[in-house]
Protein backbone atom coordinates (compact mmCIF):
# COMPACT_ATOMS: atom_id res chain seq x y z
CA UNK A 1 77.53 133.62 74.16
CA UNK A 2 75.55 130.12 73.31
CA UNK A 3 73.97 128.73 75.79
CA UNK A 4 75.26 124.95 76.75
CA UNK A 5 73.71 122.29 74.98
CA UNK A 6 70.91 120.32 77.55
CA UNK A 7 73.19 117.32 79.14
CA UNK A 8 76.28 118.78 77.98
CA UNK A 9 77.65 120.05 81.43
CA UNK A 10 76.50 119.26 85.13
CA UNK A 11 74.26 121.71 86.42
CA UNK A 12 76.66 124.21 88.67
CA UNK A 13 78.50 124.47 85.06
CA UNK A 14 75.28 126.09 83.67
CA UNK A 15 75.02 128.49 86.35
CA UNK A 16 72.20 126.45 88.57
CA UNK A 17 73.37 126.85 92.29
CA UNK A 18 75.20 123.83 93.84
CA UNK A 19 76.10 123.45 98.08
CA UNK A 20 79.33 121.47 97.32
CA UNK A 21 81.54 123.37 95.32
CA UNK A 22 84.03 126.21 96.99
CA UNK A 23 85.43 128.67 95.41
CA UNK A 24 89.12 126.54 95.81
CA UNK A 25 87.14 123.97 93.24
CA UNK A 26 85.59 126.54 90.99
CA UNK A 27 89.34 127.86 90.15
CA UNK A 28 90.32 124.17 89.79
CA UNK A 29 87.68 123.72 87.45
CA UNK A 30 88.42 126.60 85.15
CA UNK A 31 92.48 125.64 85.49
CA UNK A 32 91.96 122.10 84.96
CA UNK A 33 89.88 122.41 81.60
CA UNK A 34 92.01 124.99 80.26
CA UNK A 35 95.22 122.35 80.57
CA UNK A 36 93.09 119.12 79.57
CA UNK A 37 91.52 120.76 76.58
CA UNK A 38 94.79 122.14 75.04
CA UNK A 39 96.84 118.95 75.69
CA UNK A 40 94.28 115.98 75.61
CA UNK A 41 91.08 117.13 74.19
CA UNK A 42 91.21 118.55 71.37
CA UNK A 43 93.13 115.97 70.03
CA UNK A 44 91.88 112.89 71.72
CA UNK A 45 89.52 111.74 68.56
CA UNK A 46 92.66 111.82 66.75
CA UNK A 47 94.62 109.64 68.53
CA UNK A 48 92.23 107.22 69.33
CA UNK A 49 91.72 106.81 65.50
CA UNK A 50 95.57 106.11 65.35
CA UNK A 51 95.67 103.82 67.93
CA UNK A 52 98.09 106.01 70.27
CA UNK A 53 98.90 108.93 72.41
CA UNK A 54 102.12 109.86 71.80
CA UNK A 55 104.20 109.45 74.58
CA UNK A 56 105.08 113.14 75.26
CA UNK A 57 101.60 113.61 76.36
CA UNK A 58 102.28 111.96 79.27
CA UNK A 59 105.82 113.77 79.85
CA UNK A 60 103.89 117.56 79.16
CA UNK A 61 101.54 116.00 82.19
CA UNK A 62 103.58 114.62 84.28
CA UNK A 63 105.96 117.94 83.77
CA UNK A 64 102.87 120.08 85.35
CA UNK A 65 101.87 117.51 87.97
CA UNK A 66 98.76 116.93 85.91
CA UNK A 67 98.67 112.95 87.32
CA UNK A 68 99.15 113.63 90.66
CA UNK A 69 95.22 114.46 90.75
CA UNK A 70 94.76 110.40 89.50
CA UNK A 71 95.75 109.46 93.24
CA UNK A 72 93.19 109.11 95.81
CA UNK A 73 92.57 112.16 98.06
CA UNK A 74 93.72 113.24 100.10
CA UNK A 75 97.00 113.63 98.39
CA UNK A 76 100.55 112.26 100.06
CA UNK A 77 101.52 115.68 100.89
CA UNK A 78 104.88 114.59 102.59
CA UNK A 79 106.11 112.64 99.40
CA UNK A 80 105.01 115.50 96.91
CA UNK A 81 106.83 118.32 99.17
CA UNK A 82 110.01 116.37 99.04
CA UNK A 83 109.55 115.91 95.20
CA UNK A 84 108.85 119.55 94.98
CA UNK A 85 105.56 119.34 93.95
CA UNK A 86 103.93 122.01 95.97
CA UNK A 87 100.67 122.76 94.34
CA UNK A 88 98.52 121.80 91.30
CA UNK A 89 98.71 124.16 88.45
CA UNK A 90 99.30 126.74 90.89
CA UNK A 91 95.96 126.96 92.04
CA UNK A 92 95.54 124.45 94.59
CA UNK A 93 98.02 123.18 97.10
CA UNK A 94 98.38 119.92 97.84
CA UNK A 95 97.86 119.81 101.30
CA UNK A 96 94.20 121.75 100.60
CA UNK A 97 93.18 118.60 97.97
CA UNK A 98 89.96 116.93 98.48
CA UNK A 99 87.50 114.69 96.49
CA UNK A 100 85.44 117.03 95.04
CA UNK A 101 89.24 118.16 93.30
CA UNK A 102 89.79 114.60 92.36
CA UNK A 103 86.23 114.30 90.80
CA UNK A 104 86.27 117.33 89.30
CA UNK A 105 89.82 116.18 87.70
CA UNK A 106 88.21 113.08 85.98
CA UNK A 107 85.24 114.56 84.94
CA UNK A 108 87.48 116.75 82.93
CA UNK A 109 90.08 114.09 81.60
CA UNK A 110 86.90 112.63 79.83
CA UNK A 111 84.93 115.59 78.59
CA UNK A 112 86.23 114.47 74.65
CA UNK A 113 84.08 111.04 75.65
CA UNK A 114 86.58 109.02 75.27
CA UNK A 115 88.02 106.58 77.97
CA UNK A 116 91.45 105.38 76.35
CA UNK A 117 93.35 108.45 75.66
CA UNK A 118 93.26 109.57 79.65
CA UNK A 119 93.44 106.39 80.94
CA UNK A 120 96.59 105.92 79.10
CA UNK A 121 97.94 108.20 81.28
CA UNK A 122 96.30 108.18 84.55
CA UNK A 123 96.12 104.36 85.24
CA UNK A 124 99.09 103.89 87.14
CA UNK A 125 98.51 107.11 89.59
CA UNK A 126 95.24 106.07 90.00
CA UNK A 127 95.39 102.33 91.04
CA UNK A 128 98.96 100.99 90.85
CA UNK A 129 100.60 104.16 93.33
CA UNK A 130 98.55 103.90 95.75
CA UNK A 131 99.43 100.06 97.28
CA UNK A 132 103.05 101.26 97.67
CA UNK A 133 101.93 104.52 99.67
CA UNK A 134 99.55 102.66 101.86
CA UNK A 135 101.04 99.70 102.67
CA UNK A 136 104.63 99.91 101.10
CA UNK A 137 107.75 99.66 103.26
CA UNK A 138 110.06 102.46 103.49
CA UNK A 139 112.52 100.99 101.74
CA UNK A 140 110.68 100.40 98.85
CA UNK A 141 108.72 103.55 99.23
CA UNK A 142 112.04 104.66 98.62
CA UNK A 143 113.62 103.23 95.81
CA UNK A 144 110.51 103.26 94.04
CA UNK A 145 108.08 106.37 94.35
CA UNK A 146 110.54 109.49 93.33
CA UNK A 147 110.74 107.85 89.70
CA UNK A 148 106.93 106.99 89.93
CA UNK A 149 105.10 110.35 91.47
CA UNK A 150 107.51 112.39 88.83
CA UNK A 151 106.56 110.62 85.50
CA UNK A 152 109.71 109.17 85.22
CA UNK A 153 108.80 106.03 85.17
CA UNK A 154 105.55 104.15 84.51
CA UNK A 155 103.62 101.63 86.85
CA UNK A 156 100.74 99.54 86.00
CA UNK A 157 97.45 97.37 88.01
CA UNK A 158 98.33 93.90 87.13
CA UNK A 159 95.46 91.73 88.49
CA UNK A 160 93.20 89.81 86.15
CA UNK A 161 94.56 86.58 84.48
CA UNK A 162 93.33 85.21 81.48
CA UNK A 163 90.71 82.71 84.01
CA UNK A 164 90.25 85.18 86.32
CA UNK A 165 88.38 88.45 86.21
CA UNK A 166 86.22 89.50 88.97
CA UNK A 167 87.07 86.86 91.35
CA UNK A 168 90.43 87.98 92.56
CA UNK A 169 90.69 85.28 95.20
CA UNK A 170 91.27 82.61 91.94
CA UNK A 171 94.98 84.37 91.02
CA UNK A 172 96.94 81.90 89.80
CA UNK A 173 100.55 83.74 89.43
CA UNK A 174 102.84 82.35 91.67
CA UNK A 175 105.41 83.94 93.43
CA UNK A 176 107.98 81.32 95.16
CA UNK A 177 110.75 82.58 97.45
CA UNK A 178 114.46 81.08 96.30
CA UNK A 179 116.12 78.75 98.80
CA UNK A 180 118.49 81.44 99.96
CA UNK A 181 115.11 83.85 100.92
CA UNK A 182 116.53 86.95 98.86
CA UNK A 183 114.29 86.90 95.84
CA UNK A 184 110.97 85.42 94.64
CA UNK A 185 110.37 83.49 91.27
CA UNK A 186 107.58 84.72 89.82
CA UNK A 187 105.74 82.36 87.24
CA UNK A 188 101.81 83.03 85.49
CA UNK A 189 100.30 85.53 82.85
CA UNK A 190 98.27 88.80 83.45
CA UNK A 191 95.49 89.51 80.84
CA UNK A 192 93.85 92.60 79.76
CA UNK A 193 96.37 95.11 82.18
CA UNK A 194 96.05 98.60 80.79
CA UNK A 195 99.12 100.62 80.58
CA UNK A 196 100.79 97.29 80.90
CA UNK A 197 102.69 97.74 77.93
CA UNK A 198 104.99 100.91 78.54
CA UNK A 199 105.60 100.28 81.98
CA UNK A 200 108.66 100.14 84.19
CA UNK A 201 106.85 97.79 87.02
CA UNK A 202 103.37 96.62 88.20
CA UNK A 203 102.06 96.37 90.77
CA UNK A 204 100.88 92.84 90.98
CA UNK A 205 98.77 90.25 92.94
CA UNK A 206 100.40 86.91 93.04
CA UNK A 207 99.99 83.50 95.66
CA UNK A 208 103.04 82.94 97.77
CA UNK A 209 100.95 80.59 99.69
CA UNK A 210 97.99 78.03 99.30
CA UNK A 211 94.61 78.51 97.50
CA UNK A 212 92.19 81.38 98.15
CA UNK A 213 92.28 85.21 99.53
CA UNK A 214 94.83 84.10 102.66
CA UNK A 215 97.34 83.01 100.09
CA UNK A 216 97.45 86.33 97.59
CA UNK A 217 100.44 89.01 98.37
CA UNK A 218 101.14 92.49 96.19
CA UNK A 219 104.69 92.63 94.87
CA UNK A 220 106.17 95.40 93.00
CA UNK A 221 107.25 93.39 89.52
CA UNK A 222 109.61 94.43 87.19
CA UNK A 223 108.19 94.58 83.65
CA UNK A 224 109.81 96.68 80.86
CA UNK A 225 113.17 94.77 79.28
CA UNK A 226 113.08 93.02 82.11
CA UNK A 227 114.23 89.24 82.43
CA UNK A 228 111.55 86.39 82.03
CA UNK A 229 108.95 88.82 80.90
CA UNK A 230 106.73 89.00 77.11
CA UNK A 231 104.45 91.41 76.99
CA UNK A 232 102.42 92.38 73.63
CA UNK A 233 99.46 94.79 73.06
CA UNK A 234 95.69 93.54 73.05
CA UNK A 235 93.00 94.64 70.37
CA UNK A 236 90.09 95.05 72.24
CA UNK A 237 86.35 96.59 70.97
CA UNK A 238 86.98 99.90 72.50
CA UNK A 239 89.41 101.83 75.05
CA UNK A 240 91.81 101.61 71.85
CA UNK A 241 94.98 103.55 73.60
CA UNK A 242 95.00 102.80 76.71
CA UNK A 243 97.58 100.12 76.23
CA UNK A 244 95.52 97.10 77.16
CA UNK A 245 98.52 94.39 77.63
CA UNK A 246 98.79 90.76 77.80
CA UNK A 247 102.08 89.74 80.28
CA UNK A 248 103.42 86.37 80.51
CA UNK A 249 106.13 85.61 83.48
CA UNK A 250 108.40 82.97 83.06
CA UNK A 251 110.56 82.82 85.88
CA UNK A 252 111.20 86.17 86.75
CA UNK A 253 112.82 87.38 89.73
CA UNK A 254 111.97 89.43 91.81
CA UNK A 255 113.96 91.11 95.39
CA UNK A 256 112.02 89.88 98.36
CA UNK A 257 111.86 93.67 99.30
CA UNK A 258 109.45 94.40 96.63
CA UNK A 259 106.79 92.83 98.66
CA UNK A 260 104.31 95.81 99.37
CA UNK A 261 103.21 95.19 103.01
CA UNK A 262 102.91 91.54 103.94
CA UNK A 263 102.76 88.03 102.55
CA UNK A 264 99.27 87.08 102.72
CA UNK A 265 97.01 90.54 102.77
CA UNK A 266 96.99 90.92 99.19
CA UNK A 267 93.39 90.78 99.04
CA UNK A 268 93.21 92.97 101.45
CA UNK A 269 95.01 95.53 99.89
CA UNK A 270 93.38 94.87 96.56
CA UNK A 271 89.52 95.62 98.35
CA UNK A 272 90.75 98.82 100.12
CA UNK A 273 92.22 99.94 96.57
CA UNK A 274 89.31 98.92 94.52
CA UNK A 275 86.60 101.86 96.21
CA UNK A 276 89.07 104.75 94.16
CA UNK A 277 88.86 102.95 91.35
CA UNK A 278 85.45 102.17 90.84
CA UNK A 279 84.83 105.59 92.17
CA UNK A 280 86.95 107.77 89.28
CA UNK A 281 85.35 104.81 86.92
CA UNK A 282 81.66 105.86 88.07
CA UNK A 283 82.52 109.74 87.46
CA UNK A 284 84.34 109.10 84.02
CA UNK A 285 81.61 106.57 82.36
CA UNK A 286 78.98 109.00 83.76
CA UNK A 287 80.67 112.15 82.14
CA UNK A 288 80.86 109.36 78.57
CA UNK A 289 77.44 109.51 79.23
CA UNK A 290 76.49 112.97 79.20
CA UNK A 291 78.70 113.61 75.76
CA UNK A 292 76.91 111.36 74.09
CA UNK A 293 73.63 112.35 74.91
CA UNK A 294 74.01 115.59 74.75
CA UNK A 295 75.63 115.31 70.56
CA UNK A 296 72.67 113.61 70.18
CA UNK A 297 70.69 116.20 71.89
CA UNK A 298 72.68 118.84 69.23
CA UNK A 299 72.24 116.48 66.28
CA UNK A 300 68.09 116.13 67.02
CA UNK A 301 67.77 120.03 66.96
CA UNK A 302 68.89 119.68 63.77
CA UNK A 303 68.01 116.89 61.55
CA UNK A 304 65.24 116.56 59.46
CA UNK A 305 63.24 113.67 58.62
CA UNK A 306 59.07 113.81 57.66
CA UNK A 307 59.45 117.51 57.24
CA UNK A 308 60.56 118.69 60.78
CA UNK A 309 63.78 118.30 63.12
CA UNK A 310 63.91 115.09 64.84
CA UNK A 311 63.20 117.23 68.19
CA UNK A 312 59.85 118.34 67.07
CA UNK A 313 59.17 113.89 67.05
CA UNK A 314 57.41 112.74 70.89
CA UNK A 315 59.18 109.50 70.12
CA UNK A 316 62.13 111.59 69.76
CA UNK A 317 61.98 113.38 72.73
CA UNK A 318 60.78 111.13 74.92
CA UNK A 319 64.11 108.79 74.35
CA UNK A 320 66.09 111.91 75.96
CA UNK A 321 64.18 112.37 78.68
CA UNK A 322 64.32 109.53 79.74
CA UNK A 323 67.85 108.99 79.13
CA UNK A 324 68.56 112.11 80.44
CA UNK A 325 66.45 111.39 83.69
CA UNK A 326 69.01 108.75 84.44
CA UNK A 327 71.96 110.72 83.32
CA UNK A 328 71.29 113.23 85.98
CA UNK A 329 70.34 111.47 88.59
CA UNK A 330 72.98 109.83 88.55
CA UNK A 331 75.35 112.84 88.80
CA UNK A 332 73.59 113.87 91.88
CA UNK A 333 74.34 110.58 93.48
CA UNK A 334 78.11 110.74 92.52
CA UNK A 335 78.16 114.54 94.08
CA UNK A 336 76.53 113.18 97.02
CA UNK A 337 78.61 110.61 97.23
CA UNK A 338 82.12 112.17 96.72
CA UNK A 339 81.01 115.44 98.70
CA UNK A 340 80.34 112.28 101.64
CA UNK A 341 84.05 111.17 100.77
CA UNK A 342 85.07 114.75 102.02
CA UNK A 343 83.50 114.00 105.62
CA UNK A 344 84.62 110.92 106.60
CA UNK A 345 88.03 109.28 107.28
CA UNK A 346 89.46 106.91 105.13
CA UNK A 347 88.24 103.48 107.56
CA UNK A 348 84.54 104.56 107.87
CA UNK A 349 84.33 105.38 104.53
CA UNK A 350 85.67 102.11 103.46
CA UNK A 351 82.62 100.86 105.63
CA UNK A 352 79.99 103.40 104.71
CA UNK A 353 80.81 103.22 101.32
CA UNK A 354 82.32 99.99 100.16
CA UNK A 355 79.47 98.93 98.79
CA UNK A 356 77.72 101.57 97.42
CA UNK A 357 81.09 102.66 95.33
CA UNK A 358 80.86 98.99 93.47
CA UNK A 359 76.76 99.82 93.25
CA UNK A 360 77.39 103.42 91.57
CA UNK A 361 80.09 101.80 89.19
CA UNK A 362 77.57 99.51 88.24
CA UNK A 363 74.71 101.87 87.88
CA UNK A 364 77.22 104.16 85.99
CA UNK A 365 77.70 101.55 83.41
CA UNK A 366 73.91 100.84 82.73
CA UNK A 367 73.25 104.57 82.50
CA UNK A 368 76.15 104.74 80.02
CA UNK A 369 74.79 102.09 78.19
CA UNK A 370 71.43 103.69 77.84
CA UNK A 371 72.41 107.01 77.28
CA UNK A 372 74.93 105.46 74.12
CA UNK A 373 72.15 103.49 73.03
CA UNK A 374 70.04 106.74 72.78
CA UNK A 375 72.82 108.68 71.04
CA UNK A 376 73.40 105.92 68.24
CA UNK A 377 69.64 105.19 67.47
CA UNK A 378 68.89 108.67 66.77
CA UNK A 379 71.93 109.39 64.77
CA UNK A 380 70.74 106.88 62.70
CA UNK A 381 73.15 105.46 60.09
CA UNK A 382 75.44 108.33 61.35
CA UNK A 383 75.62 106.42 64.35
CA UNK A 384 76.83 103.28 63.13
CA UNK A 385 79.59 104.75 60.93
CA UNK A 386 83.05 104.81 62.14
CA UNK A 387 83.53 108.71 60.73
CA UNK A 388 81.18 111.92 60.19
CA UNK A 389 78.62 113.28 62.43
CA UNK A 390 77.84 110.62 64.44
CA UNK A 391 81.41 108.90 65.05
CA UNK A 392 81.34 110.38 68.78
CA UNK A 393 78.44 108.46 69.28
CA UNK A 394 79.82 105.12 67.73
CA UNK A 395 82.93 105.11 69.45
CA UNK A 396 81.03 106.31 73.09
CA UNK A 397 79.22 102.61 72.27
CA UNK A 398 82.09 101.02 71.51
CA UNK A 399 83.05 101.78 75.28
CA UNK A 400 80.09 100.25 77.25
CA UNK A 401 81.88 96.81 78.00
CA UNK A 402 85.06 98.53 78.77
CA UNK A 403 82.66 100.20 81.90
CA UNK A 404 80.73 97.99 82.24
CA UNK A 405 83.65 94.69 82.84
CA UNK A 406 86.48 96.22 83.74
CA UNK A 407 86.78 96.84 87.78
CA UNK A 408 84.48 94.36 88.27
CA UNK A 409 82.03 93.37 86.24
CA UNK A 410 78.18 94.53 86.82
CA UNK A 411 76.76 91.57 88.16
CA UNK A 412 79.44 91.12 90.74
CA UNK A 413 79.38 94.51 91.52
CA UNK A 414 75.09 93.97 92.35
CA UNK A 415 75.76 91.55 94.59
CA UNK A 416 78.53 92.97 96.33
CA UNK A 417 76.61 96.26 97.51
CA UNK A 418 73.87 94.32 98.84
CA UNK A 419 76.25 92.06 100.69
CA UNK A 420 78.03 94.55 102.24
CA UNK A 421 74.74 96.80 103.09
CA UNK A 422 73.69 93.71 104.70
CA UNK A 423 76.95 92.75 106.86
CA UNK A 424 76.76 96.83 107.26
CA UNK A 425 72.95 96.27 108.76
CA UNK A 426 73.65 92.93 111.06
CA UNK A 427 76.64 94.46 112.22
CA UNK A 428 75.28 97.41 113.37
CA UNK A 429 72.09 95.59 114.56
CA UNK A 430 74.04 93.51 116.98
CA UNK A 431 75.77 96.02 117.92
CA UNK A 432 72.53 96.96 120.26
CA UNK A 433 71.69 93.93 121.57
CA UNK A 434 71.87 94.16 125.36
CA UNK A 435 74.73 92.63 126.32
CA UNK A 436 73.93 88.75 127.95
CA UNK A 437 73.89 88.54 131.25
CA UNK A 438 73.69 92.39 131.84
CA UNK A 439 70.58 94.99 132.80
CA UNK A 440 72.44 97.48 131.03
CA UNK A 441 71.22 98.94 127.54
């Protein structure tokens, strides 16, 4: 049997011992590629080259509860027994679901090194479920998540406007309750929502009071034929099939009851939701990463230019190492990080880890970017050609701004981490002041 390319797998996949994997994830991990490679894999150049995944690949997932690993662990084991949904590819049960599954999950949804073709399908588990679970009310718990957590129907994120990206607080969608109370009238556009444009609802931020983070809410919106709302399909430089949507609401109403939680703690609800998602981004840009250095890694070995392989060139070799120095480092710090996630409860975690999630996004997207760069520059002309040997490479590229933006963009993300490491540090600083007034310690 071949050996595995150098970068091409993290190291427990090329038999180097690892202290955070059970043998619970090591049958996941064997299950889980076998599924992913048959239905998204193997065909996922294909379809990004068309523009689509056709929409029974979400159906054949949703039909083996292949999404249900896109929600944050652990898993909502008292909605999924009442759906039926017992286990995952019937090797791991739901109520036995931890992080390491979830991570494991992604890293596998992007082992073609592509972003689009899973996040077509994974986007609305991952980031738009969620709200409803955590903070939805019964009722609309209710009505809403049987058709949702089965694949029935779709759900997107819907929080970025066409003036506002990283700096949620600046919505501008309004949501205005009707004299009578019963419904609100919701009024503003959403730009660049992925999934946006097959889906049944989103899950939306909107201001149904004054200006700033005290006057955002989350409702559950109505999208798909529904009154008052246009929605048509972005081009964008890569991520070509996940749907990227642009949604204009022109009065559309909306049943007070589709308010998830309360008026007023949308942002809120938005922060807490945003550490999952820039946590499955970090793992999935990171695995981009490693396919594209390790074709280029393949492609070196065998190549010739001056009268020996590319790999036999010190210039050559010393733009892998030191892409691949970053690579895997920052693996380690993403098994670290989600093996932490396993340890501590959802609050202190939020705490512990707020910031350093938005820091490992953004450190995921500047290895990525390296690690592309690498791959295209020694394909060579391959590299900048849309078909042949080096097309994995080009496309790969093609996705840096789409990890780099998206989730918050890399300089916000900076600044965040050390802002909350430093509200982390005060808080725990004053936290052992003597008390004033008191002998005590």
């Amino acid at each position: 049997m071949k050996p595995p390319t150098p970068f091409s797998d993290p190291p427990a996949l090329c038999g180097l011992p690892s202290p955070y994997y059970t043998p619970s994830h090591v049958a996941w991990r064997k299950a889980c590629r076998s599924f992913i490679d048959q239905n998204l894999t193997v065909h996922a150049m294909d379809w990004e080259r068309e523009g689509a995944v056709p929409e029974h690949v979400f159906h054949t997932f949703a039909a083996s509860n292949m999404l249900v690993p896109s929600l944050p662990a652990p898993l909502p084991v008292g909605w999924l027994k009442r759906l039926g949904i017992h286990h995952v590819l019937n090797t791991v049960k739901v109520e036995d679901w931890d992080y390491i599954h979830t991570a494991i999950y992604t890293d596998e949804m992007t082992r073609s090194g592509l972003q689009g073709p899973a996040a077509s399908l994974t986007t609305g588990f991952s980031y738009a479920i969620p709200p409803i679970l955590k903070f939805g009310s019964q009722q609309l718990q209710e009505r809403s998540l049987p058709d949702l957590l089965l694949g029935k129907k779709r759900v997107c994120i819907a929080i970025t406007e066409p003036n506002t990206g990283s700096d949620v607080a600046g919505v501008q969608t309004t949501a205005t309750k009707t004299p009578d109370g019963k419904h609100y009238m919701v009024n503003g556009t959403k730009k660049w929502i992925t999934n946006g444009i097959w889906s049944s609802y989103a899950t939306m931020a909107v201001r149904t009071s004054g200006p700033g983070p005290s006057g955002l809410s989350l409702l559950l919106v109505p999208l798909l034929n529904y009154p008052g709302v246009s929605m048509r399909k972005i081009k964008v430089a890569g991520h070509l099939t996940s749907g990227t949507t642009f949604i204009e609401l022109d009065e559309v109403k909306v049943p007070v009851e589709n308010l998830i939680g309360q008026e007023g703690q949308g942002m809120k609800y938005i922060m807490t939701n945003f550490n999952h998602e820039r946590l499955t981004l970090a793992i999935a840009v990171t695995r981009q990463a490693r396919v594209a250095l390790a074709a280029a890694f393949d492609y070196c070995l065998q190549r010739e230019a001056f009268g020996k392989t590319l790999m036999e060139q010190p210039v050559v070799r010393h733009r892998l190492a030191k892409a691949g120095a970053l690579l895997e480092s920052q693996w380690a710090w993403i098994e670290q990080f989600v093996y932490q996630m396993t340890k501590l409860g959802k609050l202190e975690a939020d705490v512990e880890l707020g910031g350093l999630t938005a820091l490992a996004k953004a450190q995921a997207g500047i290895v990525l970017d390296e690690c592309a760069r690498c791959a295209v520059l020694l394909f060579g002309g391959n590299g900048f050609t849309t078909s042949g040997r080096g097309e994995i490479a080009e496309r790969i590229y093609r996705d840096v701004p789409g990890a780099r933006i998206p989730g918050g963009s890399e300089d916000v993300m900076l600044d965040l981490a050390v802002r909350q490491l430093v509200k982390n540090y005060q808080n725990k600083t004053k936290a052992l002041e003597r008390p004033q007034g008191s002998s005590k310690l």
